[in-house]
PDB file of N, CA and C in Angstrom:
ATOM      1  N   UNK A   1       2.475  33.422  -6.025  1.00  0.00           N
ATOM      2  CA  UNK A   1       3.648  32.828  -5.419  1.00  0.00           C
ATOM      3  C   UNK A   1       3.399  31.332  -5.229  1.00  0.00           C
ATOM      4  N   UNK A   2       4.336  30.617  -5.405  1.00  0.00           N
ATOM      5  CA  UNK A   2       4.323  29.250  -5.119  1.00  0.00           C
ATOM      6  C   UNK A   2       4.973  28.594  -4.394  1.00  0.00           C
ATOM      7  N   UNK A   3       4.884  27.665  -3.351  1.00  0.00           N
ATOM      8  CA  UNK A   3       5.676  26.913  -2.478  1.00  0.00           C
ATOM      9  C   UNK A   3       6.764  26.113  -3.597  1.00  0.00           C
ATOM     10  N   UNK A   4       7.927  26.352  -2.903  1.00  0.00           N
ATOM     11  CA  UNK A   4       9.248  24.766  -3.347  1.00  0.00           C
ATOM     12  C   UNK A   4       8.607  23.536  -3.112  1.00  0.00           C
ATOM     13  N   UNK A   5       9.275  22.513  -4.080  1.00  0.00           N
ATOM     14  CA  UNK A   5       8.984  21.563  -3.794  1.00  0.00           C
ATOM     15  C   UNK A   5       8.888  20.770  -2.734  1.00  0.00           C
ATOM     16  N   UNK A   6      10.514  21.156  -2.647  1.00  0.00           N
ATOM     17  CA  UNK A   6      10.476  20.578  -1.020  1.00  0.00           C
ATOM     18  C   UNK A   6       9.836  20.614   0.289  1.00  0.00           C
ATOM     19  N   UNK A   7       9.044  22.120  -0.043  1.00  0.00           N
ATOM     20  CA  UNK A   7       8.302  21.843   1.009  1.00  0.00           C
ATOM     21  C   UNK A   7       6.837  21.162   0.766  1.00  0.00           C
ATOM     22  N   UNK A   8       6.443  21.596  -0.635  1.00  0.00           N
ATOM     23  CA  UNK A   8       5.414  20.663  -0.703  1.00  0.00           C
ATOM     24  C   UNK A   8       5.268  19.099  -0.598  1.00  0.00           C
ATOM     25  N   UNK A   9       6.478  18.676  -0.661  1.00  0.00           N
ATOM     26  CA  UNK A   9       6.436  16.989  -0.975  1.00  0.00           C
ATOM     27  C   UNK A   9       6.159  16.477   0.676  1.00  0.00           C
ATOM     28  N   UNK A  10       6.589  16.936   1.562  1.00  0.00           N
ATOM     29  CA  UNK A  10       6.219  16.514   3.264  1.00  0.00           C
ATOM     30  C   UNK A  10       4.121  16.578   2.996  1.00  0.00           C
ATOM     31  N   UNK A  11       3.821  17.606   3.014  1.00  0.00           N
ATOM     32  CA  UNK A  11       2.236  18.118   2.658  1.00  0.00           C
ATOM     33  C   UNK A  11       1.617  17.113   1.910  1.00  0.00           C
ATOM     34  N   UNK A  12       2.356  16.720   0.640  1.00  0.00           N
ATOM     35  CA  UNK A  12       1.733  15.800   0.007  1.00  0.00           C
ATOM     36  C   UNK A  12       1.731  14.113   0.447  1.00  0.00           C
ATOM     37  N   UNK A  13       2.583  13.808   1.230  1.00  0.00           N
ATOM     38  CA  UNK A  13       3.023  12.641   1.687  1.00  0.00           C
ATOM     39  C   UNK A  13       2.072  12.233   2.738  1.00  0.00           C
ATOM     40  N   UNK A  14       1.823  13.437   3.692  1.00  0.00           N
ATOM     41  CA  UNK A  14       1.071  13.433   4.589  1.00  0.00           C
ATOM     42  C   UNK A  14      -0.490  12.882   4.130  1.00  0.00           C
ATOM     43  N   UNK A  15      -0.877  14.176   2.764  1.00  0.00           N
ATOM     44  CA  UNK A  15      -2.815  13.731   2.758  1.00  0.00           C
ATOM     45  C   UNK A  15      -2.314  12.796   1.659  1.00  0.00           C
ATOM     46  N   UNK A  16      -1.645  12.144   1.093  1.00  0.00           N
ATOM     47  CA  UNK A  16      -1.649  10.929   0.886  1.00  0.00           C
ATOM     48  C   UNK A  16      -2.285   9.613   1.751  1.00  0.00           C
ATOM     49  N   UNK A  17      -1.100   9.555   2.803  1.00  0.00           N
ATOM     50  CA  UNK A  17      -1.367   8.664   4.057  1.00  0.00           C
ATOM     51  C   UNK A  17      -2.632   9.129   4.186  1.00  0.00           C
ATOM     52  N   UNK A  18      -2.805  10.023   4.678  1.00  0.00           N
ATOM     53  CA  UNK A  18      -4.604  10.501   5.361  1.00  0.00           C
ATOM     54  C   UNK A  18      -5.578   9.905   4.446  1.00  0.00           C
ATOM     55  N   UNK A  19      -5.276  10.259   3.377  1.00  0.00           N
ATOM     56  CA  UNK A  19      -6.173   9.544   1.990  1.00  0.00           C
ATOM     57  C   UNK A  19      -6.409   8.210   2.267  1.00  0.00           C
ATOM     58  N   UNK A  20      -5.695   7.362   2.638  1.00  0.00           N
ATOM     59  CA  UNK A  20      -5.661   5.513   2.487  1.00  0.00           C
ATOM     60  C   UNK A  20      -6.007   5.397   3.760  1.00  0.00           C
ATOM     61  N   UNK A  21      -5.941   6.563   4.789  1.00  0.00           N
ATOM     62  CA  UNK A  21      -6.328   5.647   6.297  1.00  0.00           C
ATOM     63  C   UNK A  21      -7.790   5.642   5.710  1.00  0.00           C
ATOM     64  N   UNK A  22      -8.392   6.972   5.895  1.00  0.00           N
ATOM     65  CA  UNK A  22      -9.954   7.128   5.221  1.00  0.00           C
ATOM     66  C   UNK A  22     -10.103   6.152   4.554  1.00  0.00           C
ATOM     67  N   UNK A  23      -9.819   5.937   3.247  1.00  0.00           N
ATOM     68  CA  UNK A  23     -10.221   4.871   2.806  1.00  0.00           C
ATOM     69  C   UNK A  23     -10.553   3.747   3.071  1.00  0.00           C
ATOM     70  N   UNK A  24      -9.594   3.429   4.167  1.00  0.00           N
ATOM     71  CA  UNK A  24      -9.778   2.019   4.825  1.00  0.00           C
ATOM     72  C   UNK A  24     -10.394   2.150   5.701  1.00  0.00           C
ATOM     73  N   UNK A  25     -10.463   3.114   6.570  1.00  0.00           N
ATOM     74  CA  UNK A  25     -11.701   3.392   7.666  1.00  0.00           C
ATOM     75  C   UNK A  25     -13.090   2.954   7.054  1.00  0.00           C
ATOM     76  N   UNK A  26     -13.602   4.096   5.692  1.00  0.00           N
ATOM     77  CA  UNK A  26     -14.473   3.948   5.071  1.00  0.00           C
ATOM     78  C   UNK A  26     -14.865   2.769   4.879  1.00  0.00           C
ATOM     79  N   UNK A  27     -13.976   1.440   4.304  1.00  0.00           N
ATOM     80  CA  UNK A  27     -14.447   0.350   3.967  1.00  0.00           C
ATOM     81  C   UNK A  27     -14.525  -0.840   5.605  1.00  0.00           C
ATOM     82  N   UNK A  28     -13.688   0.069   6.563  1.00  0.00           N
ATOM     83  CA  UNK A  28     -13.855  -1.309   7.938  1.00  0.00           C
ATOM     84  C   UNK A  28     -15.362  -0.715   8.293  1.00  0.00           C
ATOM     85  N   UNK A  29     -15.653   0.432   7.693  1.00  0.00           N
ATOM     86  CA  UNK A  29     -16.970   1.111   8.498  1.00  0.00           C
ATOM     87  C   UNK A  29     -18.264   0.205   7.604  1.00  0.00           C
ATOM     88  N   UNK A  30     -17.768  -0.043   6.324  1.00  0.00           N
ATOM     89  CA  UNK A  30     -18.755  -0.549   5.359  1.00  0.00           C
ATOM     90  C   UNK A  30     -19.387  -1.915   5.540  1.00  0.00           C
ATOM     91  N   UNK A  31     -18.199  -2.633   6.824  1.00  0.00           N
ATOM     92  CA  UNK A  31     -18.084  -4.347   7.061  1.00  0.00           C
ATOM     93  C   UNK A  31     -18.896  -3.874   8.322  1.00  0.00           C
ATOM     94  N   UNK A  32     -19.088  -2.806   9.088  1.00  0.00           N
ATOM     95  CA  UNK A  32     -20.156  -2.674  10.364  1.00  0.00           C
ATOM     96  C   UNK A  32     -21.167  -2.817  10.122  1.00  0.00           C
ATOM     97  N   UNK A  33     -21.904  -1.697   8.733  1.00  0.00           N
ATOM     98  CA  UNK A  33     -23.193  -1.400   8.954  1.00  0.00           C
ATOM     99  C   UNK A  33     -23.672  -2.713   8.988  1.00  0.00           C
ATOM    100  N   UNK A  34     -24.614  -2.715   9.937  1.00  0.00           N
ATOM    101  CA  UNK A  34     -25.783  -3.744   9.768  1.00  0.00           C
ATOM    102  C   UNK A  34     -26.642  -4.157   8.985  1.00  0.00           C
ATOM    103  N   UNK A  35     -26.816  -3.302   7.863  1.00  0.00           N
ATOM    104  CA  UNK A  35     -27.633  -3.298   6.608  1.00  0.00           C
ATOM    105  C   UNK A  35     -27.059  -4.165   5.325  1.00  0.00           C
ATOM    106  N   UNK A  36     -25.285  -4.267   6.014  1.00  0.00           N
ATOM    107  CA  UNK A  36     -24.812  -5.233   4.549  1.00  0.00           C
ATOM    108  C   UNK A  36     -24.540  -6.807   5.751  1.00  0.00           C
ATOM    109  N   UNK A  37     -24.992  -7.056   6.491  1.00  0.00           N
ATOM    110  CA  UNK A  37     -24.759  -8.124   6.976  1.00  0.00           C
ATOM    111  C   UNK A  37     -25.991  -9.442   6.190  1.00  0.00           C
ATOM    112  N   UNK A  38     -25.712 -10.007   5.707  1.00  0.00           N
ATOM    113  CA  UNK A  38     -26.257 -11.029   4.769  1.00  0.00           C
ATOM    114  C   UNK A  38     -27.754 -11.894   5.704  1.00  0.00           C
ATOM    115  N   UNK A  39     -27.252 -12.669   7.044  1.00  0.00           N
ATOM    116  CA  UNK A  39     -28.076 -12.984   7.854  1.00  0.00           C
ATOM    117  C   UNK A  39     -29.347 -12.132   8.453  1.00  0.00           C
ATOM    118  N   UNK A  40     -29.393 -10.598   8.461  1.00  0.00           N
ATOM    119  CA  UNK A  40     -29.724  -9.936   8.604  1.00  0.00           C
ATOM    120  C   UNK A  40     -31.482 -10.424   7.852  1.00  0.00           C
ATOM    121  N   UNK A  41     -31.167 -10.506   6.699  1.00  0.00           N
ATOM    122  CA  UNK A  41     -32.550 -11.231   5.598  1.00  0.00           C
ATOM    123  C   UNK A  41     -33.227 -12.094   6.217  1.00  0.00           C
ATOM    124  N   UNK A  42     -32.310 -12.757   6.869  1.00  0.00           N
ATOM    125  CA  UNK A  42     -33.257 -14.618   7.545  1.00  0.00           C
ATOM    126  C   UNK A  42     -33.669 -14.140   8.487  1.00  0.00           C
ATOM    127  N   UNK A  43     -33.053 -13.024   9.402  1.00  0.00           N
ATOM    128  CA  UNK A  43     -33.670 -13.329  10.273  1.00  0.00           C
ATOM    129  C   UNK A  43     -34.957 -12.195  10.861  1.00  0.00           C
ATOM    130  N   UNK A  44     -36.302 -12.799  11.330  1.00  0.00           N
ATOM    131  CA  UNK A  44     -37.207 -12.089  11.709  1.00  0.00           C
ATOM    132  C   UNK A  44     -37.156 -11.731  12.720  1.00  0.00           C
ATOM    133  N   UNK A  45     -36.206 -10.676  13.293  1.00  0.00           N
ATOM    134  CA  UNK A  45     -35.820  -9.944  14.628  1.00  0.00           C
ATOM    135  C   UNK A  45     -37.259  -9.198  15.070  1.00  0.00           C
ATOM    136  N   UNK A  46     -36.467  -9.408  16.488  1.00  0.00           N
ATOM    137  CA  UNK A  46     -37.627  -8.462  17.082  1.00  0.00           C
ATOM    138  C   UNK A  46     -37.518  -7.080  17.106  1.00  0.00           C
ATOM    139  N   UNK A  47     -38.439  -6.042  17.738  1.00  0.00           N
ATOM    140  CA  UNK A  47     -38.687  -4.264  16.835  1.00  0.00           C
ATOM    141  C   UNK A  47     -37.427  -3.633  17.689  1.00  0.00           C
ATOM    142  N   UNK A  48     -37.037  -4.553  18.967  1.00  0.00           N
ATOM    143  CA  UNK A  48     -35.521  -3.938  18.970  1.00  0.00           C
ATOM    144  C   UNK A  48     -34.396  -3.930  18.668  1.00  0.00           C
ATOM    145  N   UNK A  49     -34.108  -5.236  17.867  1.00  0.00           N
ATOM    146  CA  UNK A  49     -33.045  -5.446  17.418  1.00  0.00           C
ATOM    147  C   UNK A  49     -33.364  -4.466  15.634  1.00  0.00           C
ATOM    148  N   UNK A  50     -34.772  -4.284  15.380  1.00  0.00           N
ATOM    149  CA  UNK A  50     -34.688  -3.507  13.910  1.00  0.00           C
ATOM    150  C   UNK A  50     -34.118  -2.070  14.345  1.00  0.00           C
ATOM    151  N   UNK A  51     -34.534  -1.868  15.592  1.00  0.00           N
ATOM    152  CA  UNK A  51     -34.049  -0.401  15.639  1.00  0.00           C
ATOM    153  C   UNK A  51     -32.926  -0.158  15.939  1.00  0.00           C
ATOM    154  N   UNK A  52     -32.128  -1.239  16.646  1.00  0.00           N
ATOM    155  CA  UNK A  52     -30.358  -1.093  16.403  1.00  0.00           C
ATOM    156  C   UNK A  52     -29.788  -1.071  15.619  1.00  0.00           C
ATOM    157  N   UNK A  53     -30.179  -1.482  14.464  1.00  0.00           N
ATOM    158  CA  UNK A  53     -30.111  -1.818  13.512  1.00  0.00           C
ATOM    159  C   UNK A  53     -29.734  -0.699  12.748  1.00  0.00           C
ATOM    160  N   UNK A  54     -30.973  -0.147  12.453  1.00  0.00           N
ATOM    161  CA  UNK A  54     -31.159   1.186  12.233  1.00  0.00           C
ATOM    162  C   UNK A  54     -30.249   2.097  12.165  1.00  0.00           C
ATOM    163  N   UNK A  55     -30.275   2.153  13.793  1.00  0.00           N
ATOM    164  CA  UNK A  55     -29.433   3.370  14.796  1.00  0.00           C
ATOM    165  C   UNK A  55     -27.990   3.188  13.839  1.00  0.00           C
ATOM    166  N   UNK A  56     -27.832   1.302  14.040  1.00  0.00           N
ATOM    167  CA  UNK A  56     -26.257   1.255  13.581  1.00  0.00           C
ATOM    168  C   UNK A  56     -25.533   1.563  12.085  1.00  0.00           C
ATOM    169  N   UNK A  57     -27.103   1.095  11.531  1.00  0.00           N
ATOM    170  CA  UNK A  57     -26.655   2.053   9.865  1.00  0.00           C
ATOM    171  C   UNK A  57     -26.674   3.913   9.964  1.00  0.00           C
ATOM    172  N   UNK A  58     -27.700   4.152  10.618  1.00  0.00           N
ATOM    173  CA  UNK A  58     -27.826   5.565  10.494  1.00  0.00           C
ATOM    174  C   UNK A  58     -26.212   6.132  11.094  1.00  0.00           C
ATOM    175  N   UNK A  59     -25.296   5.610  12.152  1.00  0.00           N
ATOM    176  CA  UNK A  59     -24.010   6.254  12.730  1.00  0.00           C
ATOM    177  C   UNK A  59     -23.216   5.661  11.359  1.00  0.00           C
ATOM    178  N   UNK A  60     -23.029   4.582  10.554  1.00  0.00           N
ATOM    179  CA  UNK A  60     -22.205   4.378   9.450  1.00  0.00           C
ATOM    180  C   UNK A  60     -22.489   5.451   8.105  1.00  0.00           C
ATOM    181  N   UNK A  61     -23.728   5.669   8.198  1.00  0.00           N
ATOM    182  CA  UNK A  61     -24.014   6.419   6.879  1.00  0.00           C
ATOM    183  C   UNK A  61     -23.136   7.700   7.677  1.00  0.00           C
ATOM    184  N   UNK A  62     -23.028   7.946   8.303  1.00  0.00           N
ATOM    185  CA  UNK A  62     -23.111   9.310   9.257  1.00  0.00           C
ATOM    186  C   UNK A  62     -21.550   9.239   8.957  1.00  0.00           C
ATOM    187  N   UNK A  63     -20.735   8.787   9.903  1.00  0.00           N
ATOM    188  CA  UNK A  63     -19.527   8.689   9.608  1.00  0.00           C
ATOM    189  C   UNK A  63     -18.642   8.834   8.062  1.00  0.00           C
ATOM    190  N   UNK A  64     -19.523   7.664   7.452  1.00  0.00           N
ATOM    191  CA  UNK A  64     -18.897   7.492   5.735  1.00  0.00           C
ATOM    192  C   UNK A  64     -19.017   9.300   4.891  1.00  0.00           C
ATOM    193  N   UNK A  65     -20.239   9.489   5.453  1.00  0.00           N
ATOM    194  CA  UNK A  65     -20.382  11.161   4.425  1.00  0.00           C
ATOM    195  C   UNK A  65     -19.558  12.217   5.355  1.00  0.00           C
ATOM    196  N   UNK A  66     -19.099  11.867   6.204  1.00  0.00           N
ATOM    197  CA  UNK A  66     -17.888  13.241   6.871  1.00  0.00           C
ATOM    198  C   UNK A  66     -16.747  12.761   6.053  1.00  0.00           C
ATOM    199  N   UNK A  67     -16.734  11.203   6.215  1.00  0.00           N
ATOM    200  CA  UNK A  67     -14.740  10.636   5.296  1.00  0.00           C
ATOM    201  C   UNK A  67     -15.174  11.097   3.954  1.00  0.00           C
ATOM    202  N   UNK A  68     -15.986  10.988   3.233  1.00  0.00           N
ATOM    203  CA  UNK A  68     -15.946  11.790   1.838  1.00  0.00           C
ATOM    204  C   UNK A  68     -15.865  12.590   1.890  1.00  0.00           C
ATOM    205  N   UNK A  69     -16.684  13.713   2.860  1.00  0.00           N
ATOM    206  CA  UNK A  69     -16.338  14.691   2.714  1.00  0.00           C
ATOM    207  C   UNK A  69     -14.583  15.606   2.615  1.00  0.00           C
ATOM    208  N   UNK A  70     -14.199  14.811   3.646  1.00  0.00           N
ATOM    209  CA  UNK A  70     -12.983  15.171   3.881  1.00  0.00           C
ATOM    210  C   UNK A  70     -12.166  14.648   2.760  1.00  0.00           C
ATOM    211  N   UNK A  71     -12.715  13.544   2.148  1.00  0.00           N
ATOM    212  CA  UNK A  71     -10.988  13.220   1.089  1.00  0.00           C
ATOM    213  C   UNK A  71     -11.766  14.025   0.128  1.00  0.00           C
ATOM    214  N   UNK A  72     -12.616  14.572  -0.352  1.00  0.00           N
ATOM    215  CA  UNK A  72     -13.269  14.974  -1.400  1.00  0.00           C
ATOM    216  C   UNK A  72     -12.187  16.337  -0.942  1.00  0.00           C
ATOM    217  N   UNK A  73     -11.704  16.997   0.238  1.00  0.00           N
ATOM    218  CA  UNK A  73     -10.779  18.280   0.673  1.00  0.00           C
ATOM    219  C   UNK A  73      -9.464  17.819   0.041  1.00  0.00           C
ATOM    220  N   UNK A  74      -9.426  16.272   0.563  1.00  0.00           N
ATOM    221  CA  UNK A  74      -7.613  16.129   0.395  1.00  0.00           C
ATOM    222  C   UNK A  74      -7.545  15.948  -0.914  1.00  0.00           C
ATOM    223  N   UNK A  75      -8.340  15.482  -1.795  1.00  0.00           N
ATOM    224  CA  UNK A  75      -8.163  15.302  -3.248  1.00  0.00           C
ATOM    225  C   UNK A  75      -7.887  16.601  -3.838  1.00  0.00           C
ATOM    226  N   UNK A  76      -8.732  17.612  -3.416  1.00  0.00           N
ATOM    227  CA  UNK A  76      -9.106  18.898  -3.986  1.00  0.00           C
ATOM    228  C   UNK A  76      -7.387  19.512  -3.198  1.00  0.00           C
ATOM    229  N   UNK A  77      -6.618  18.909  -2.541  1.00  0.00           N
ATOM    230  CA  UNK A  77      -5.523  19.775  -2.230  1.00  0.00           C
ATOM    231  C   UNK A  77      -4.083  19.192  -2.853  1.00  0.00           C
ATOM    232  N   UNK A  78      -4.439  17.946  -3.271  1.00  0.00           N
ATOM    233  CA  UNK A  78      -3.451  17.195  -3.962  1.00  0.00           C
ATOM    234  C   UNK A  78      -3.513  17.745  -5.800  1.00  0.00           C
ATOM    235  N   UNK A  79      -4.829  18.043  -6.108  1.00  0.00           N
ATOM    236  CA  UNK A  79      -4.835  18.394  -7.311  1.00  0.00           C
ATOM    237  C   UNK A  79      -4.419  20.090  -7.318  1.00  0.00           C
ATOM    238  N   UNK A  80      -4.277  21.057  -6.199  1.00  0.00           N
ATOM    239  CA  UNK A  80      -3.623  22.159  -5.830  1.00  0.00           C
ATOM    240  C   UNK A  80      -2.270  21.208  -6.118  1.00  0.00           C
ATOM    241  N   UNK A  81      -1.783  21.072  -5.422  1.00  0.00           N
ATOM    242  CA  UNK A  81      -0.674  20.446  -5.718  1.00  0.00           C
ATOM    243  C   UNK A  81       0.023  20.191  -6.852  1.00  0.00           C
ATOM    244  N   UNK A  82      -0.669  19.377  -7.767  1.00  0.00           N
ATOM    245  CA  UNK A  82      -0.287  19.231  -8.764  1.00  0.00           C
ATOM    246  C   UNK A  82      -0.103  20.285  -9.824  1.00  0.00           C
ATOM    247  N   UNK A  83      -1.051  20.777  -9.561  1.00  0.00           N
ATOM    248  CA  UNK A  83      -1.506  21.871 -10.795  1.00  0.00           C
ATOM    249  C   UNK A  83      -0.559  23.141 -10.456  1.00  0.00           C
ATOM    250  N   UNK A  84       0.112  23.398  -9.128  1.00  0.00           N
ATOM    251  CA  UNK A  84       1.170  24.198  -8.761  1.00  0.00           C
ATOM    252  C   UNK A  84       0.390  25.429  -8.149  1.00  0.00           C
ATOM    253  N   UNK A  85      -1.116  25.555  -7.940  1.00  0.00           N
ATOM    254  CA  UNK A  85      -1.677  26.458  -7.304  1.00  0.00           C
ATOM    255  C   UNK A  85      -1.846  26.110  -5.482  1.00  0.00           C
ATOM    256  N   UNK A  86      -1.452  25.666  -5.334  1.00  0.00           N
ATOM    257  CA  UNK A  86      -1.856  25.164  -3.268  1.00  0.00           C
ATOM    258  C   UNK A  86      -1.011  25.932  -2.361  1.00  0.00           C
ATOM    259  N   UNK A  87      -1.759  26.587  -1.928  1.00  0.00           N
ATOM    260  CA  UNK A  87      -1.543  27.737  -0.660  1.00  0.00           C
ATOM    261  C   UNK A  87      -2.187  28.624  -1.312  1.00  0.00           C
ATOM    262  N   UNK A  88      -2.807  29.269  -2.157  1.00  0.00           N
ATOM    263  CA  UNK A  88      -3.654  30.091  -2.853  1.00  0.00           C
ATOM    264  C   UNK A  88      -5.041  30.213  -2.658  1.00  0.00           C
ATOM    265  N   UNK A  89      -5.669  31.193  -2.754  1.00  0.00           N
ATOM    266  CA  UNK A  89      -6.920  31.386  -2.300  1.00  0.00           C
ATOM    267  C   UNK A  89      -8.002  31.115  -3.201  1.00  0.00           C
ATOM    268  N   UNK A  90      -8.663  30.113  -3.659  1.00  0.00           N
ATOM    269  CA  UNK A  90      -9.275  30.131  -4.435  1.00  0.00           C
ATOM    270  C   UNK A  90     -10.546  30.854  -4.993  1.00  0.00           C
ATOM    271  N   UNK A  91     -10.506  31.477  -3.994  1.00  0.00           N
ATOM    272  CA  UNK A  91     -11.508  33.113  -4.435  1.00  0.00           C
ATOM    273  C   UNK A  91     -10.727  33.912  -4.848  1.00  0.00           C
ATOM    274  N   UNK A  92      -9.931  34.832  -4.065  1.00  0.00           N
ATOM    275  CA  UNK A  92      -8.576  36.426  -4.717  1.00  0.00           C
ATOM    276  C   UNK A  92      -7.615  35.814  -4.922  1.00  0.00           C
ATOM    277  N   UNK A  93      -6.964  34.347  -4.724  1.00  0.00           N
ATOM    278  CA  UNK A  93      -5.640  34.096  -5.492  1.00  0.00           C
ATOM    279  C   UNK A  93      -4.795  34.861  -4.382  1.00  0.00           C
ATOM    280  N   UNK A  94      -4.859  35.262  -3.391  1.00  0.00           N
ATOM    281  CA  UNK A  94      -3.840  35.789  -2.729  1.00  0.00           C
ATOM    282  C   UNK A  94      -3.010  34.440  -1.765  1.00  0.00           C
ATOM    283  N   UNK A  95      -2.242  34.008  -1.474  1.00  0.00           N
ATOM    284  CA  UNK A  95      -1.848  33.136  -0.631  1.00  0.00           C
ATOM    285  C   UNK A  95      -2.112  32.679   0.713  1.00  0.00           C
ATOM    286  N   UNK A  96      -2.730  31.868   1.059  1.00  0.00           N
ATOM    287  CA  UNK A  96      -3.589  31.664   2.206  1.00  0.00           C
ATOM    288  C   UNK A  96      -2.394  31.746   3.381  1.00  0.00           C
ATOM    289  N   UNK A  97      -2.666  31.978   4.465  1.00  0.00           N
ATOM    290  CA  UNK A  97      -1.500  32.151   5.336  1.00  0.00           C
ATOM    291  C   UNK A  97      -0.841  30.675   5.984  1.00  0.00           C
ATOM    292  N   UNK A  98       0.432  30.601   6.625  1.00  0.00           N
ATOM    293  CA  UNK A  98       0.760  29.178   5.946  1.00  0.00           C
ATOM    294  C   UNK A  98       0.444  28.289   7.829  1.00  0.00           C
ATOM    295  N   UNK A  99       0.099  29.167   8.754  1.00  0.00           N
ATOM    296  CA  UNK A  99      -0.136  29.091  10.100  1.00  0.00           C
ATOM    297  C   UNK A  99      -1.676  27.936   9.766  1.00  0.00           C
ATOM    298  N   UNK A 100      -1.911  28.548   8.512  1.00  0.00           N
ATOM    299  CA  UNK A 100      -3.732  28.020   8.671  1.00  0.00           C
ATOM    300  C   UNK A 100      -3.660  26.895   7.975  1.00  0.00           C
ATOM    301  N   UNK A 101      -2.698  26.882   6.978  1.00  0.00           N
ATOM    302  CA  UNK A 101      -2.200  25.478   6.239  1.00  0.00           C
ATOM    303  C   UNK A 101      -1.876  24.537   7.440  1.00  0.00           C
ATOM    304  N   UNK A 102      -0.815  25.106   8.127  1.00  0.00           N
ATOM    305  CA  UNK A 102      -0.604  23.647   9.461  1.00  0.00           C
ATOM    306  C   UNK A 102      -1.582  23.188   9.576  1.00  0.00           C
ATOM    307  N   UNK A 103      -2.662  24.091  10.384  1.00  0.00           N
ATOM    308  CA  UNK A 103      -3.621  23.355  11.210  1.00  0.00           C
ATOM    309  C   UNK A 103      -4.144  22.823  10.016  1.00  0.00           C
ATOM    310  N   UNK A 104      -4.683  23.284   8.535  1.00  0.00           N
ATOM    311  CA  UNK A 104      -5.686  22.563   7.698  1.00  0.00           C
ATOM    312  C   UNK A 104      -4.755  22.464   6.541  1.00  0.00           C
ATOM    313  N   UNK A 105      -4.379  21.405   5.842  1.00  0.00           N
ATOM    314  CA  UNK A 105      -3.542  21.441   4.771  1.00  0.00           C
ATOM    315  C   UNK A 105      -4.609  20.926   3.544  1.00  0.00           C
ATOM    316  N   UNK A 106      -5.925  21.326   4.041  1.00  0.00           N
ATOM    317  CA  UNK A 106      -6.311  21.048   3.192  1.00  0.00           C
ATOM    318  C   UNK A 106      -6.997  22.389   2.904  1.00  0.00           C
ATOM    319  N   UNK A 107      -7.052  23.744   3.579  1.00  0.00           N
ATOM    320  CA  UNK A 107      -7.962  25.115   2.873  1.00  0.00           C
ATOM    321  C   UNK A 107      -7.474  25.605   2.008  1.00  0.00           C
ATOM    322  N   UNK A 108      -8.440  25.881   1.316  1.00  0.00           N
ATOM    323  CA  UNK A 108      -9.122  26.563  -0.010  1.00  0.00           C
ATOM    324  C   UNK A 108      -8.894  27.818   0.184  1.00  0.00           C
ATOM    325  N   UNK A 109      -9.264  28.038   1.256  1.00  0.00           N
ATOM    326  CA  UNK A 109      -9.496  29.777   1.505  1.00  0.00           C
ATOM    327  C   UNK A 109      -8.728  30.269   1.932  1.00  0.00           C
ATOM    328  N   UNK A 110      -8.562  32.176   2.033  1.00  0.00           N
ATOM    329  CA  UNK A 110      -7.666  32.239   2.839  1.00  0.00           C
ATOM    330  C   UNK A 110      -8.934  32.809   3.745  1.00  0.00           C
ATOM    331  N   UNK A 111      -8.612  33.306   5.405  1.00  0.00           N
ATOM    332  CA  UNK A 111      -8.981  34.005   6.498  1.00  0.00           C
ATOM    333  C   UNK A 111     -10.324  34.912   5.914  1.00  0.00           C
ATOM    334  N   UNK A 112      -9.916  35.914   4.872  1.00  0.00           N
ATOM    335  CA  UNK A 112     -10.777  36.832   4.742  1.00  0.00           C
ATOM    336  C   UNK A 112     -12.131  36.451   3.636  1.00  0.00           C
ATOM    337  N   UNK A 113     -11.870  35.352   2.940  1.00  0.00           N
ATOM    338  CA  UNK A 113     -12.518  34.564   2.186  1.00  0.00           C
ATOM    339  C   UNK A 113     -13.335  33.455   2.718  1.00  0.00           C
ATOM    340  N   UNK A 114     -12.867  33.172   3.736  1.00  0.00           N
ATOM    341  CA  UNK A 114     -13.515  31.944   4.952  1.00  0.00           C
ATOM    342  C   UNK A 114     -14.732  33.129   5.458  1.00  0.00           C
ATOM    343  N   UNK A 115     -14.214  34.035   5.899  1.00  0.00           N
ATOM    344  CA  UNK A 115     -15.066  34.720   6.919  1.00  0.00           C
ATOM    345  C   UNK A 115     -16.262  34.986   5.809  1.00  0.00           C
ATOM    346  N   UNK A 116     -16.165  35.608   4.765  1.00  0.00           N
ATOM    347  CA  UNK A 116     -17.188  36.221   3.923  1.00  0.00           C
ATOM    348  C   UNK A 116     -18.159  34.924   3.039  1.00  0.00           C
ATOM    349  N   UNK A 117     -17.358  33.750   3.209  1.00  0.00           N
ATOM    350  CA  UNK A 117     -18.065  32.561   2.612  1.00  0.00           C
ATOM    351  C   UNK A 117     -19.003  31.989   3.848  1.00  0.00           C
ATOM    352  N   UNK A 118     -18.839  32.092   4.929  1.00  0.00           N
ATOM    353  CA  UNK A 118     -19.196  31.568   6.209  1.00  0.00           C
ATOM    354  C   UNK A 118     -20.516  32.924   6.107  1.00  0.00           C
ATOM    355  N   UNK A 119     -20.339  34.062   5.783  1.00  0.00           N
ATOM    356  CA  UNK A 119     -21.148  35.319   6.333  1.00  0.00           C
ATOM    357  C   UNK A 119     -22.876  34.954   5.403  1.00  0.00           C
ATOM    358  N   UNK A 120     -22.203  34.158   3.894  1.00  0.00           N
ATOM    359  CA  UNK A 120     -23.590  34.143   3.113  1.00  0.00           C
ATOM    360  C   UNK A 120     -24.519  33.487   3.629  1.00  0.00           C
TER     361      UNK A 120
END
C-alpha cells in the first residue's frame, strides 16, 4: 500500500527543512570546534587551555556524528519517498503504523521489526 501524494508532500517538506537546519547546524558547529581555529597553531597555551580544547572538539565531533546520523535517516526517508516505498517496513514490507511515522517520519521499521532488530 502506498500513501497519496498529498499526504506525502507535508512529510517531505518537513525532512527537507530538517535536512538544511542540520546542515547548517553541522557547519555553525564546524566554525566552534577549536581544532579549526587557525591561531590555535601560534599559540603555546597552557595544559589547560589544551584540554578545553580538547573537551571542545571532543562535544563537536560528538554532536556532528548524531546530525549525520540523523540526515543519513532523513535521506534514507526522502529516497522512500521517492522511490514510492515510505511507510513500509523494510524488513516484511508490511506498512509501518502511521502513529509511529508522526512521532518518527523517518522509521524504517515497523513495531515488530524494531523490537526483533533491537533483541539481536
Amino acid at each position: 500500500m502506498k500513501f497519496p501524494l498529498k499526504v506525502l508532500q507535508p512529510i517531505k517538506n518537513y525532512l527537507e527543512k530538517k535536512q538544511k537546519q542540520l546542515e547548517k547546524r553541522k557547519e555553525d558547529l564546524d566554525k566552534e570546534d577549536p581544532y579549526n581555529d587557525a591561531a590555535r597553531l601560534n599559540d603555546n597555551a597552557a595544559i589547560d587551555t589544551d584540554a578545553a580544547e580538547e573537551v571542545g572538539h571532543e562535544r563537536v565531533s560528538a554532536l556532528q556524528k548524531e546530525i549525520d546520523k540523523t540526515l543519513i535517516r532523513i535521506r534514507k526517508a526522502l529516497t522512500r519517498i521517492k522511490l514510492g516505498n515510505y511507510g513500509n517496513c523494510v524488513m516484511c514490507h508490511r506498512m509501518i503504523d502511521t502513529d509511529r511515522l508522526a512521532i518518527d517520519p523517518t522509521a524504517d521499521l515497523c513495531v515488530d521489526c524494531a523490537k526483533k532488530a533491537k533483541a539481536k
